[in-house]
Structures are given as structure tokens and as C-alpha cells.
Protein backbone atom coordinates (compact mmCIF):
# COMPACT_ATOMS: atom_id res chain seq x y z
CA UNK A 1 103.53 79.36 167.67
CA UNK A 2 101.31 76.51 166.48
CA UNK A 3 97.53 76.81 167.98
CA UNK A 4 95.97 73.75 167.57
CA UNK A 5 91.79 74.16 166.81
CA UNK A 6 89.50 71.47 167.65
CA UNK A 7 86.86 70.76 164.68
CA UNK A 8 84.28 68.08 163.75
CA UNK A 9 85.47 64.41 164.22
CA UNK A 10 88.87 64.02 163.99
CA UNK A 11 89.28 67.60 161.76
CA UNK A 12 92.14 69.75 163.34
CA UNK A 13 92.85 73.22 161.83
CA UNK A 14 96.46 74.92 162.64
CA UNK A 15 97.29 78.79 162.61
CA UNK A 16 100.29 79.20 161.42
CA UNK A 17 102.43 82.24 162.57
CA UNK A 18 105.91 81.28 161.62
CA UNK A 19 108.06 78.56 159.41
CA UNK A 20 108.28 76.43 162.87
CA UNK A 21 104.37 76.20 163.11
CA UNK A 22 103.81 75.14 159.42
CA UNK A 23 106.34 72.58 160.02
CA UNK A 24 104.51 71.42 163.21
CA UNK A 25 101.75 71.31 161.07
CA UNK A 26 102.95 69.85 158.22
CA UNK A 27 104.23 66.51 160.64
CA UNK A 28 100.65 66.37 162.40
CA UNK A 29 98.92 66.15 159.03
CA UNK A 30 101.47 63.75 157.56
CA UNK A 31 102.09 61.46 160.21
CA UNK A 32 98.09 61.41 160.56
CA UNK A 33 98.01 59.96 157.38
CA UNK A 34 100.26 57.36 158.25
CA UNK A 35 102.90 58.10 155.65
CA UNK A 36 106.87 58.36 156.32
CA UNK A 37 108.76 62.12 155.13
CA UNK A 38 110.42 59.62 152.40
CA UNK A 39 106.70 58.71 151.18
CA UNK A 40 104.87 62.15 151.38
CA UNK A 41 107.89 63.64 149.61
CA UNK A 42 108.24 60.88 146.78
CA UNK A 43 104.11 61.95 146.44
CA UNK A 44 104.93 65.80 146.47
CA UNK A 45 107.91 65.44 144.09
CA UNK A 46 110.55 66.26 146.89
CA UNK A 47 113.74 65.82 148.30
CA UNK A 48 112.44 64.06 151.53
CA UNK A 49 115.40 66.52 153.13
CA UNK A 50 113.71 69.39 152.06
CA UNK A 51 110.14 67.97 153.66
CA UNK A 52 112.40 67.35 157.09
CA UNK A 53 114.08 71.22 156.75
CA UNK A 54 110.54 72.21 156.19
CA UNK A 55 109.38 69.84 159.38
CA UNK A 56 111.63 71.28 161.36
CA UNK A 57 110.41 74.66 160.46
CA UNK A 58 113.29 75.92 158.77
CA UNK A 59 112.52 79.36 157.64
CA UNK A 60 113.37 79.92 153.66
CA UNK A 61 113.61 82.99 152.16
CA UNK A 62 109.96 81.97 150.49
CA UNK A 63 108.63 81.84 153.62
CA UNK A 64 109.72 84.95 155.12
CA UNK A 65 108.63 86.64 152.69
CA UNK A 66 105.49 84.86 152.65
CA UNK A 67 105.06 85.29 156.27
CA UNK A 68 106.21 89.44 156.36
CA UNK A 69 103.38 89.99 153.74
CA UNK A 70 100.46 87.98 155.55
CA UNK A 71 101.89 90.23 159.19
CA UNK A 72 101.91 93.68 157.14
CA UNK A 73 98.19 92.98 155.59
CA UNK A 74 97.47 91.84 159.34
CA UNK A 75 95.80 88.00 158.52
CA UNK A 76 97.10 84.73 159.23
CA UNK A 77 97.08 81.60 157.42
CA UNK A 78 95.18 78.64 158.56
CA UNK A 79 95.51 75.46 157.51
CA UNK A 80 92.46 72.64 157.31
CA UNK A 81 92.20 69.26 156.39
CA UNK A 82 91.05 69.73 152.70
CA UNK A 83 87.59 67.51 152.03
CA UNK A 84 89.37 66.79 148.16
């Protein structure tokens, strides 16, 4: 579930829940920034098919375990355009 929160000026902030809405996020912030998976992953040091498994919100083992941790502690992550 991706819940989309509307902020100051063009500012967007994303709850994410699962693997699937981090990778809906992760597409809104990069396509935003006009750059192409191939670009943003060259940037991030990637394999640009690991930034499309992670677009597609394939969930990793990393991220299961990221996300059972954040559910048992009962918070969830949100993400925001970073002012750096």
C-alpha cells in the first residue's frame, strides 16, 4: 500500500508498508527527477536490474526483514524528499 501525502510545493512524502510501496516510491521520486533506471542506477552504483526488481517492488530477504522489524516495533517508514 503506497499512501501518497501532499506537502509544501511540489514535496510528496510516501508511507511505505511493503517492498511494492517503496518501489512505487522509489519510480515517483526518480522519474520526478527526470532520470532513466539506467541513470539513477549508474549514480547509485547499481545493476539498473536490481533498481527495476526493486521498482517493481520485489521483496528481498533485506527487506522482509527490514519490514517484519519496523511491524513488530509498530512504526512505519516514511520517505521525504531530502532538502541535501
Amino acid at each position: 500500500m503506497l499512501e501518497k501525502h501532499a506537502s509544501t510545493g511540489s514535496r510528496s512524502s510516501f508511507r511505505i508498508y511493503t517492498a511494492a510501496s517503496l518501489g512505487d516510491a522509489i519510480r515517483h521520486y526518480r522519474t520526478e527527477a527526470g532520470l532513466t533506471q539506467a541513470q539513477l542506477a549508474e549514480m547509485a552504483g547499481l545493476q539498473r536490474s536490481y533498481l527495476s526488481e526493486l521498482e517493481s517492488g520485489k521483496e528481498t530477504e533485506q527487506l522482509k526483514r527490514i519490514v517484519r522489524v519496523l511491524r513488530q516495533l509498530g512504526v512505519r517508514m516514511t520517505l521525504d524528499k531530502a532538502d541535501w
